[in-house]
PDB file of N, CA and C in Angstrom:
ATOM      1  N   UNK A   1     -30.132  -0.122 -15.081  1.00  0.00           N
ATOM      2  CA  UNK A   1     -29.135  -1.157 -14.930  1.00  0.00           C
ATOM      3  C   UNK A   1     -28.166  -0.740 -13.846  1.00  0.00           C
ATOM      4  N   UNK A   2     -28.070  -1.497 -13.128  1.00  0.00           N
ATOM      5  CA  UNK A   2     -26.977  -1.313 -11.691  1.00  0.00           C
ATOM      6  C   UNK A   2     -26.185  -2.747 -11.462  1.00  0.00           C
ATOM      7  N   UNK A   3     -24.398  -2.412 -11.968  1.00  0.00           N
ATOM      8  CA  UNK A   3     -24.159  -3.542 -12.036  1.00  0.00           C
ATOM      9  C   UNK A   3     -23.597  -4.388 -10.284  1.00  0.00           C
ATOM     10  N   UNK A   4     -23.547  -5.509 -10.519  1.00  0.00           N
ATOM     11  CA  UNK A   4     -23.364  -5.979  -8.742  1.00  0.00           C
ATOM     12  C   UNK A   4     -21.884  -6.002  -8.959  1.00  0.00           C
ATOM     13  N   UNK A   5     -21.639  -6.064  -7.449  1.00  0.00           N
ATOM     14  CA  UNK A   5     -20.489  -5.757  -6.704  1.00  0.00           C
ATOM     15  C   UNK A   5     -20.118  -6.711  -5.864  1.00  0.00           C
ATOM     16  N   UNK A   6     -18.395  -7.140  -5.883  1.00  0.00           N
ATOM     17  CA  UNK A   6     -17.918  -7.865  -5.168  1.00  0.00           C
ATOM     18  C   UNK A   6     -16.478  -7.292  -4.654  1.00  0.00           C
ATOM     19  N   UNK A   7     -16.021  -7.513  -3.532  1.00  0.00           N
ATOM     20  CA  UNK A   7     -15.067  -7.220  -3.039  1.00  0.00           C
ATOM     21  C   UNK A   7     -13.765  -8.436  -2.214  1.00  0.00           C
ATOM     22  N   UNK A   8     -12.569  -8.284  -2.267  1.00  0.00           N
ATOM     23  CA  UNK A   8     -12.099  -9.410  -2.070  1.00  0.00           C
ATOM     24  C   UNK A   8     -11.647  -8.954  -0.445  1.00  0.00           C
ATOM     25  N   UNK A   9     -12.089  -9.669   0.754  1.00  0.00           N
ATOM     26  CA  UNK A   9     -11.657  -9.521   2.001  1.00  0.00           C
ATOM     27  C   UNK A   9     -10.284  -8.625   2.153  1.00  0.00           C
ATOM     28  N   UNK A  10      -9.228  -9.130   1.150  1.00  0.00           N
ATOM     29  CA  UNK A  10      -8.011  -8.670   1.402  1.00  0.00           C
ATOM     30  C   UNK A  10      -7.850  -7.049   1.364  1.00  0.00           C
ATOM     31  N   UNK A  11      -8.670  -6.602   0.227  1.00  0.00           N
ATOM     32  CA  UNK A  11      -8.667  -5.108  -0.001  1.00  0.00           C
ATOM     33  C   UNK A  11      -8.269  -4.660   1.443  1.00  0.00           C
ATOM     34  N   UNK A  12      -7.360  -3.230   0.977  1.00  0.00           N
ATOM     35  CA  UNK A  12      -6.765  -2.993   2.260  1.00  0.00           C
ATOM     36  C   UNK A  12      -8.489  -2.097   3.099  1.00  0.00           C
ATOM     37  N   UNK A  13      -9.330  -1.167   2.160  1.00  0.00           N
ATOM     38  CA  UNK A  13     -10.556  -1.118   2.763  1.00  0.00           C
ATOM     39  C   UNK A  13     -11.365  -1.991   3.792  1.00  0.00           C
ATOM     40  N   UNK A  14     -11.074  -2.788   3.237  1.00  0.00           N
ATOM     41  CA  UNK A  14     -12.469  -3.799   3.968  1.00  0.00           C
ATOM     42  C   UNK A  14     -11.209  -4.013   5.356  1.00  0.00           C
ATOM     43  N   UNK A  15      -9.932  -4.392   5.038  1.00  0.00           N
ATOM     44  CA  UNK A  15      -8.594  -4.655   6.473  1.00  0.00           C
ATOM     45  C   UNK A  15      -8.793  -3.416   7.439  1.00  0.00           C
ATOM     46  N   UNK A  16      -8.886  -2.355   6.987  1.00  0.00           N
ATOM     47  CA  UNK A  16      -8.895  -1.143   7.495  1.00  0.00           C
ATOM     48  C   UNK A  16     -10.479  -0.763   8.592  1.00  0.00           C
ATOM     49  N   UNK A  17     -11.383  -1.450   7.979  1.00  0.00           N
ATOM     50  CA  UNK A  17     -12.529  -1.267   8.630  1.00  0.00           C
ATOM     51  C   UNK A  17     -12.870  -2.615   9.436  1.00  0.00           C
ATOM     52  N   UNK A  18     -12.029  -3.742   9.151  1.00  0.00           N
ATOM     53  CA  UNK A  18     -12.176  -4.765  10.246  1.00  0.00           C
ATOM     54  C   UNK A  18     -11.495  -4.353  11.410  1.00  0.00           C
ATOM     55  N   UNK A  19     -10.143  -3.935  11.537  1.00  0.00           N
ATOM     56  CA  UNK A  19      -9.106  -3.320  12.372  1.00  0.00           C
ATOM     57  C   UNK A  19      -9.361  -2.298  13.263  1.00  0.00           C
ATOM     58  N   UNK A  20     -10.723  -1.000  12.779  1.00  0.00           N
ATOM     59  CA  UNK A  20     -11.065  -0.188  13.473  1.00  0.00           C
ATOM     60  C   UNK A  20     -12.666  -0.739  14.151  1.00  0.00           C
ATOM     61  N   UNK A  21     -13.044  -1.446  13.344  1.00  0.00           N
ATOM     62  CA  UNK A  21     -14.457  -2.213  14.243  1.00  0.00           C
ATOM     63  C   UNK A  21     -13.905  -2.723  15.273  1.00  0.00           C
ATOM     64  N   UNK A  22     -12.950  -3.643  15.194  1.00  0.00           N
ATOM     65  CA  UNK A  22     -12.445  -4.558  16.611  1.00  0.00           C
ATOM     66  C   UNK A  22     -11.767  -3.366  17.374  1.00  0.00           C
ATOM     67  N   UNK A  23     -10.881  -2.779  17.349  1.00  0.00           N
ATOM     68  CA  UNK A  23     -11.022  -1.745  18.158  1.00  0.00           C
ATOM     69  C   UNK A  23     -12.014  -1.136  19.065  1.00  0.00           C
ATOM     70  N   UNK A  24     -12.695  -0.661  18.299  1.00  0.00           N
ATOM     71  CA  UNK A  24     -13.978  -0.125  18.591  1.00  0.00           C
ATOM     72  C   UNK A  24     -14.845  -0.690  19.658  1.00  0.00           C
ATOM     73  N   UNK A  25     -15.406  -1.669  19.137  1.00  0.00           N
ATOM     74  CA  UNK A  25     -16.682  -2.304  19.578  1.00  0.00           C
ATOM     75  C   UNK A  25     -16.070  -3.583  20.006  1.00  0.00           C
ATOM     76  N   UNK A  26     -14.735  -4.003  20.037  1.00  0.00           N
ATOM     77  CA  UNK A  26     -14.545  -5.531  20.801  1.00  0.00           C
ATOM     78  C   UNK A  26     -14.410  -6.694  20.158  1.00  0.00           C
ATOM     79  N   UNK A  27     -15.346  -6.513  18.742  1.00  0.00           N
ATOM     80  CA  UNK A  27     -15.692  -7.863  17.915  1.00  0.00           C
ATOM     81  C   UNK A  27     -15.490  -7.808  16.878  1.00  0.00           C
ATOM     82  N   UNK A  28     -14.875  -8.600  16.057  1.00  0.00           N
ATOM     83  CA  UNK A  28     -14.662  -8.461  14.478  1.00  0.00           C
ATOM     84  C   UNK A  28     -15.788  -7.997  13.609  1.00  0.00           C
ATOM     85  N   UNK A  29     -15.664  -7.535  12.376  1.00  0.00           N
ATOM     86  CA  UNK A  29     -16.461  -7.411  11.425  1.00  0.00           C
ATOM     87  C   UNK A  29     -16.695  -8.461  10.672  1.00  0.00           C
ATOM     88  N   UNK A  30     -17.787  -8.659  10.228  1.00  0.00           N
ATOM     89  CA  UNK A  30     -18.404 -10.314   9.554  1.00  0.00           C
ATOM     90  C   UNK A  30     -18.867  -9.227   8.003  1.00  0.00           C
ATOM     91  N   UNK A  31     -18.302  -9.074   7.073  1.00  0.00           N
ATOM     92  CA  UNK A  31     -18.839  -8.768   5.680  1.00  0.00           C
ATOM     93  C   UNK A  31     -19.894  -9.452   5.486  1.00  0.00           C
ATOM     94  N   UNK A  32     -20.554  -8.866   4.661  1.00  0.00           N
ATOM     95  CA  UNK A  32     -22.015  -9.329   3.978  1.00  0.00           C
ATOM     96  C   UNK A  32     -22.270  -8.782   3.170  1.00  0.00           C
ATOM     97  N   UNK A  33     -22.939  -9.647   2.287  1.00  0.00           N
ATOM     98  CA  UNK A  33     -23.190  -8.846   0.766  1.00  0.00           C
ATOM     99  C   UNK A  33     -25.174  -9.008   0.778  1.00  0.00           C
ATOM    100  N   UNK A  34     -25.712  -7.812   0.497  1.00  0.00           N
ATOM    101  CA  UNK A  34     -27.322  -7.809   0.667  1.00  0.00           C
ATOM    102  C   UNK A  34     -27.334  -7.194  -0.827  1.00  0.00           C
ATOM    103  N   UNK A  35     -28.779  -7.378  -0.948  1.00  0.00           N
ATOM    104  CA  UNK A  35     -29.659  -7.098  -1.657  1.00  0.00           C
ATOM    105  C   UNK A  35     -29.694  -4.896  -1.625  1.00  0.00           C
ATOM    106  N   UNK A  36     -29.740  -4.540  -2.768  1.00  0.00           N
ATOM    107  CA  UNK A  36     -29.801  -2.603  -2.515  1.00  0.00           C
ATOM    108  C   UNK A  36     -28.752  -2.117  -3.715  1.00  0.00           C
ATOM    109  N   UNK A  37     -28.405  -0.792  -3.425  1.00  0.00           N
ATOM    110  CA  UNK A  37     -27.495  -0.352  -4.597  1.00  0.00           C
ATOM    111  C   UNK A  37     -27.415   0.781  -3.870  1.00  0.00           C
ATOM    112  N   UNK A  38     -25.844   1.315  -4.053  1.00  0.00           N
ATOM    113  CA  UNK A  38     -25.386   2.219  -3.968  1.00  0.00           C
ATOM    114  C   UNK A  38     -24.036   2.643  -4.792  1.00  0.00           C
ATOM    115  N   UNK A  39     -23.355   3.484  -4.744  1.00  0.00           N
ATOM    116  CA  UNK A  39     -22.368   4.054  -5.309  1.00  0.00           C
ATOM    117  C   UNK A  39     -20.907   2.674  -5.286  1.00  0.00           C
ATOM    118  N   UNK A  40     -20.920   1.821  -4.637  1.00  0.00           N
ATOM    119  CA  UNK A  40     -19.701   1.333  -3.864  1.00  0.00           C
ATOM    120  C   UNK A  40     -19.813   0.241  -5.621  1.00  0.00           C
ATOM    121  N   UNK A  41     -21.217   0.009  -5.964  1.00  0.00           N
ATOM    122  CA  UNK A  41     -20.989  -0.977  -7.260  1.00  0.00           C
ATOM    123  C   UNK A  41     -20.270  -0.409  -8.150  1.00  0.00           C
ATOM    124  N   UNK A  42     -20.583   0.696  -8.488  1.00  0.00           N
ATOM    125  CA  UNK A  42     -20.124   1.417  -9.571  1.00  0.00           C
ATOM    126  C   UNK A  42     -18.555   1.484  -9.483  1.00  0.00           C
ATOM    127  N   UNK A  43     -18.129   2.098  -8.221  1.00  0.00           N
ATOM    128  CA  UNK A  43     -16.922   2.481  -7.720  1.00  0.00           C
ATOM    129  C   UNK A  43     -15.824   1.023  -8.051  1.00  0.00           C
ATOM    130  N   UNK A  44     -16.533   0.213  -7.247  1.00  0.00           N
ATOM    131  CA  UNK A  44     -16.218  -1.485  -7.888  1.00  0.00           C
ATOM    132  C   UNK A  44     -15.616  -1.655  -8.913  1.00  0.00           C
ATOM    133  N   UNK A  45     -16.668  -1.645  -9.255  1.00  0.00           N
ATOM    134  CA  UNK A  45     -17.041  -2.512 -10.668  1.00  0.00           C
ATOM    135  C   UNK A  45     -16.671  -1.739 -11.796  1.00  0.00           C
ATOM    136  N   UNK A  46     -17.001  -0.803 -12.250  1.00  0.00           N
ATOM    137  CA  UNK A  46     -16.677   0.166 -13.543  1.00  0.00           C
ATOM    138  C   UNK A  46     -15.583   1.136 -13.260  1.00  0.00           C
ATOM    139  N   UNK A  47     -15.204   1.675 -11.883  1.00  0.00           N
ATOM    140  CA  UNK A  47     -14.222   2.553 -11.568  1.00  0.00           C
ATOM    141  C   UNK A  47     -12.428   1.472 -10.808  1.00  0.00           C
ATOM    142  N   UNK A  48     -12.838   0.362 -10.718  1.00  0.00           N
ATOM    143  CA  UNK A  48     -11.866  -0.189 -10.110  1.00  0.00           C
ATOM    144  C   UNK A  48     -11.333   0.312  -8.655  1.00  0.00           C
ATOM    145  N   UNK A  49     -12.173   1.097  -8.364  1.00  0.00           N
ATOM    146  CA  UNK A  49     -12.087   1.600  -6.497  1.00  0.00           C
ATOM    147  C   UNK A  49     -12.353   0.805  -5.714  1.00  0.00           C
ATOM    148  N   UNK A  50     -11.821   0.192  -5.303  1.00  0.00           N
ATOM    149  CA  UNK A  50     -12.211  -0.852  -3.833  1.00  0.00           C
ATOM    150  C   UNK A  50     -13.038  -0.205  -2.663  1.00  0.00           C
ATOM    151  N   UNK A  51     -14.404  -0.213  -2.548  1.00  0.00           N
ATOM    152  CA  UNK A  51     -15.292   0.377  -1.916  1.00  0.00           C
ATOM    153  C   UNK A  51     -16.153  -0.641  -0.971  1.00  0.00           C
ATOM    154  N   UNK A  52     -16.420  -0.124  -0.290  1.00  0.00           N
ATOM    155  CA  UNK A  52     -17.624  -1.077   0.790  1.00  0.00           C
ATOM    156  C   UNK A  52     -18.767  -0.188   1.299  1.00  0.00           C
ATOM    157  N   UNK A  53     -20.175  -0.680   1.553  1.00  0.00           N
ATOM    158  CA  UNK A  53     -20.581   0.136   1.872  1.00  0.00           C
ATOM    159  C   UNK A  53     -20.848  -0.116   3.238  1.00  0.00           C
ATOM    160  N   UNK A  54     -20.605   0.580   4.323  1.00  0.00           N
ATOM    161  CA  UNK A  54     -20.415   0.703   6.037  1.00  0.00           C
ATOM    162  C   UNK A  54     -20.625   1.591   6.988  1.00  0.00           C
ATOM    163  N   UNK A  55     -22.189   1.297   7.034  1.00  0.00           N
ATOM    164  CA  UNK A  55     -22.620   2.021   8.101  1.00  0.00           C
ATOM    165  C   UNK A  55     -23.088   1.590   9.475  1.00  0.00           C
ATOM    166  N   UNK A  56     -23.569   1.969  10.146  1.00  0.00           N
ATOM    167  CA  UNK A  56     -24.173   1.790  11.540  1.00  0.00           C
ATOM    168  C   UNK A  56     -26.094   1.093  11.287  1.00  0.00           C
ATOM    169  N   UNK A  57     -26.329   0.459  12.412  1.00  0.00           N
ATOM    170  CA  UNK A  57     -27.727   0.039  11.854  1.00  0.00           C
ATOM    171  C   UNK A  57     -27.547  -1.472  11.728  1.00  0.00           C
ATOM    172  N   UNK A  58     -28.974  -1.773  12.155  1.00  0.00           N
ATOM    173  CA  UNK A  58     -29.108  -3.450  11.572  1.00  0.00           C
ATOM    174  C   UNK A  58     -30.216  -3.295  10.441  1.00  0.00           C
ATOM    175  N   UNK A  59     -29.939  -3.554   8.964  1.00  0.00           N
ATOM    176  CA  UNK A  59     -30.903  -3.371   7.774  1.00  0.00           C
ATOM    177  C   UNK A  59     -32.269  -3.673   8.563  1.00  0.00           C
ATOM    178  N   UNK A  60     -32.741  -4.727   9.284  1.00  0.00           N
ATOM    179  CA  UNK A  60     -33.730  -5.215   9.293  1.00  0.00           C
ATOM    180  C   UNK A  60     -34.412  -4.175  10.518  1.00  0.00           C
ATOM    181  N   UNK A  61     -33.688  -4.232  11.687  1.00  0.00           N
ATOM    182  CA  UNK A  61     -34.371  -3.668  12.921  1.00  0.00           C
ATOM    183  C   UNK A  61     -34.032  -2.281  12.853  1.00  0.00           C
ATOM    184  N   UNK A  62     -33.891  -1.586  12.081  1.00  0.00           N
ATOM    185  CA  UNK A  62     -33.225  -0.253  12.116  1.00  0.00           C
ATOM    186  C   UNK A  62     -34.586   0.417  10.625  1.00  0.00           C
ATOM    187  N   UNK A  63     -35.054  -0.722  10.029  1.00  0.00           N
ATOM    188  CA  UNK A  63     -35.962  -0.207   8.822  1.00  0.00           C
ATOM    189  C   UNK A  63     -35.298   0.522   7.794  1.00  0.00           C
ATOM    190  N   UNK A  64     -34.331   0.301   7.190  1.00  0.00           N
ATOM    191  CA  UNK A  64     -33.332   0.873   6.339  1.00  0.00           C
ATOM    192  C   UNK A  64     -34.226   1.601   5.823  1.00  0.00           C
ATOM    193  N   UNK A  65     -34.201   3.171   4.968  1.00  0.00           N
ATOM    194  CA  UNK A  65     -34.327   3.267   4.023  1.00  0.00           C
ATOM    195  C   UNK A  65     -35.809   3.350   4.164  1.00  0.00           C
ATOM    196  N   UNK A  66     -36.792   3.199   5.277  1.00  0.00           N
ATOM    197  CA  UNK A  66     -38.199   2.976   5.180  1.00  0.00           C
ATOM    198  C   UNK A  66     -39.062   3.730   6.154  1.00  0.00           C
ATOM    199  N   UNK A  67     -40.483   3.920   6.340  1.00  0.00           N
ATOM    200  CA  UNK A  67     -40.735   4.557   6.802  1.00  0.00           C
ATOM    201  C   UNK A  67     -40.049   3.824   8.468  1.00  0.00           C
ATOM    202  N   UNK A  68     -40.138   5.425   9.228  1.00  0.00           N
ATOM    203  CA  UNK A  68     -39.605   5.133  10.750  1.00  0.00           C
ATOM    204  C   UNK A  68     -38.368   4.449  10.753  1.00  0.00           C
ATOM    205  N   UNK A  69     -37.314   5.190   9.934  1.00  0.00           N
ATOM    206  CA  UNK A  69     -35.934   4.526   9.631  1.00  0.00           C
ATOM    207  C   UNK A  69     -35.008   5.450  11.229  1.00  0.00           C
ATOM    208  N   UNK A  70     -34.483   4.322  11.709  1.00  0.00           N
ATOM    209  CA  UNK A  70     -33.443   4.813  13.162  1.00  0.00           C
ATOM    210  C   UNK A  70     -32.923   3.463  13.466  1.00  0.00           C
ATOM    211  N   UNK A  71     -31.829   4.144  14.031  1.00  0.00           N
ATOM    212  CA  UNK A  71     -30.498   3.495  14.361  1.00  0.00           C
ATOM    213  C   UNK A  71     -30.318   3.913  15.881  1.00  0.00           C
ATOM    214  N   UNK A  72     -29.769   3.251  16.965  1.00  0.00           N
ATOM    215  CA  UNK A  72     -29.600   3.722  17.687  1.00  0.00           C
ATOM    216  C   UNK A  72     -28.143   4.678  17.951  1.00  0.00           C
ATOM    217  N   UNK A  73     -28.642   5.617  19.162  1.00  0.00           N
ATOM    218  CA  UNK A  73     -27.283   6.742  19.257  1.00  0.00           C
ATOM    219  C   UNK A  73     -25.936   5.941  19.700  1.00  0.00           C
ATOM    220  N   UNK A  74     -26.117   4.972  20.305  1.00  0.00           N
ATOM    221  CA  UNK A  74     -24.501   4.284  20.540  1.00  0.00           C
ATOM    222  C   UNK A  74     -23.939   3.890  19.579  1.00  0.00           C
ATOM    223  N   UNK A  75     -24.869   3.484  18.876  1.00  0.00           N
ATOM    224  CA  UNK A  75     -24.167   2.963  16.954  1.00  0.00           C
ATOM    225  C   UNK A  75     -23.144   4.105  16.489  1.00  0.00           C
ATOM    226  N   UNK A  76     -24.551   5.554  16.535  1.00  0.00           N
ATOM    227  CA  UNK A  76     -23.463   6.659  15.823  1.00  0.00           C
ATOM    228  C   UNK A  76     -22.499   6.926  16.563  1.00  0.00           C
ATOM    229  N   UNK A  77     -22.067   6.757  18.085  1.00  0.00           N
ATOM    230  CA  UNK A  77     -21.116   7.275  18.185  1.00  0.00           C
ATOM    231  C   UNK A  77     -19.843   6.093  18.028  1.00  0.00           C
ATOM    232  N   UNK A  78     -20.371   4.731  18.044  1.00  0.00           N
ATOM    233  CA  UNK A  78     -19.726   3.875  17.314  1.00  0.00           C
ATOM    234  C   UNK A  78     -19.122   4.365  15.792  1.00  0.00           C
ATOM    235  N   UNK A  79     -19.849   4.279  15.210  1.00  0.00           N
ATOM    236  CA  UNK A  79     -19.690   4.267  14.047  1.00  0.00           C
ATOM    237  C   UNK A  79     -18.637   5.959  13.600  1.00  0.00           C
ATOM    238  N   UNK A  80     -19.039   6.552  14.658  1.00  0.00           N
ATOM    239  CA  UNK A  80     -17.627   8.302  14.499  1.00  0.00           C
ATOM    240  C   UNK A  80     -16.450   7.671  14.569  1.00  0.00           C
ATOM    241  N   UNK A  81     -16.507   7.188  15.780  1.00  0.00           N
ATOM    242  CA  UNK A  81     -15.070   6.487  16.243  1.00  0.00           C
ATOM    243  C   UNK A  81     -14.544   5.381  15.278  1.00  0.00           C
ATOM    244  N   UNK A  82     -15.428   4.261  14.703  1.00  0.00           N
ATOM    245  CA  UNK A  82     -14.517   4.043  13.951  1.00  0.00           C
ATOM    246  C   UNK A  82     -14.642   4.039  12.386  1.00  0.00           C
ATOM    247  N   UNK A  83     -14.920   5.462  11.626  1.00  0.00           N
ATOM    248  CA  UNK A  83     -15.137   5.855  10.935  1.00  0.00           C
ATOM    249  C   UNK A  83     -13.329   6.871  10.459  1.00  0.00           C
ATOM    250  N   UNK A  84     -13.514   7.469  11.897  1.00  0.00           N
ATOM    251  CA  UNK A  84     -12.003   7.967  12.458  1.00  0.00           C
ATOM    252  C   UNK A  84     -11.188   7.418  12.287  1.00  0.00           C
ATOM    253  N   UNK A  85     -11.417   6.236  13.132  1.00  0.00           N
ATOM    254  CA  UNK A  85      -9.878   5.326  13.039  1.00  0.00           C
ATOM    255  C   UNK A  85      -9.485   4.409  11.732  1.00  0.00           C
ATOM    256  N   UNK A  86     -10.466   4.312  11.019  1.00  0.00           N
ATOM    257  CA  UNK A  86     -10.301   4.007   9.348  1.00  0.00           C
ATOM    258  C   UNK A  86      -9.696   5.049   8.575  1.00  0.00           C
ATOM    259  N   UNK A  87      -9.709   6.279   8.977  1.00  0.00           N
ATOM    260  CA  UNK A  87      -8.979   7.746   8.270  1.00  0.00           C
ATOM    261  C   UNK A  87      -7.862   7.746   8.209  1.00  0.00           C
ATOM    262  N   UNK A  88      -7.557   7.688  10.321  1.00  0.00           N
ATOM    263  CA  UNK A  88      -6.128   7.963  10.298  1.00  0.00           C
ATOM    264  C   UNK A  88      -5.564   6.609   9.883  1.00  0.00           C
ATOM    265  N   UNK A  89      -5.867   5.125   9.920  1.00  0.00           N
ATOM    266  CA  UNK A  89      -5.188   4.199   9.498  1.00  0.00           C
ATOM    267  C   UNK A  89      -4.987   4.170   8.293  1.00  0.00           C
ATOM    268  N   UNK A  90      -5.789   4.628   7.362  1.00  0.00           N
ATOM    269  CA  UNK A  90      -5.833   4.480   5.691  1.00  0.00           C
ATOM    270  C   UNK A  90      -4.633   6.076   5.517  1.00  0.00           C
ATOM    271  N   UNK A  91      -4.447   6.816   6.401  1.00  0.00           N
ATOM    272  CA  UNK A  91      -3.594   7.850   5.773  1.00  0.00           C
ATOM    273  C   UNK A  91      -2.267   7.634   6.933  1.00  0.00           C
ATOM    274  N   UNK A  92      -1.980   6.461   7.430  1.00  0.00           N
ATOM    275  CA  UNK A  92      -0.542   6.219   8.365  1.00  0.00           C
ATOM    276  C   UNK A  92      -0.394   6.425  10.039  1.00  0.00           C
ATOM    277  N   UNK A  93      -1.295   7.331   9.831  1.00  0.00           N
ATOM    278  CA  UNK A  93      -1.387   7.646  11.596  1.00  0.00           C
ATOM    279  C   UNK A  93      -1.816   5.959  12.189  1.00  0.00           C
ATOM    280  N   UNK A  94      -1.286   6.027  13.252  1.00  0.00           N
ATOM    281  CA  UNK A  94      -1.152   4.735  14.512  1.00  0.00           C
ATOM    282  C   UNK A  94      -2.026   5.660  14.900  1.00  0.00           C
ATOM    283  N   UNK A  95      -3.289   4.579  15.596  1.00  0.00           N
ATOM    284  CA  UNK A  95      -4.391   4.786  16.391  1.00  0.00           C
ATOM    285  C   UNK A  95      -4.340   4.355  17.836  1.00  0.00           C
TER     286      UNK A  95
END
């Protein structure tokens, strides 16, 4: 049993990782909720942690999780940078 997960835009998480995507990469973040399971339900849902799960990768062209699973290298260094700037914003530092 893995229970599902919802998150409300406002969470300062999900604000925090729209704020450092547009930074980042130019373009807002578009949330989406897929099909999978990870820790972020639980955290949710039974722990009351406002969690998202946010990585680099397109599920489909990237093969999540499957054989010949890759992402490209501009993603990761996307995804350092604003992985970063979600840190220092969630702990006060101006980016």
């Amino acid at each position: 049993w893995w229970p599902s997960s919802d998150i409300s835009e406002e969470e300062e998480i999900v604000t925090v990782a729209k704020k450092a995507t547009e930074t980042v990469v130019g373009y807002p973040l578009k949330p989406i909720g897929t099909a999978g399971s990870n820790d972020a339900s639980y955290l949710n849902t039974l722990a009351n942690i406002p969690t998202i799960a946010f990585g680099p990768g397109d599920q489909l062209l990237s093969r999540t999780h499957g054989a010949d699973e890759q992402v490209e290298i501009q993603n990761l260094i996307n995804f350092a940078k604003i992985y970063g700037l979600m840190a220092m914003n969630a702990c006060g530092m101006s980016s």
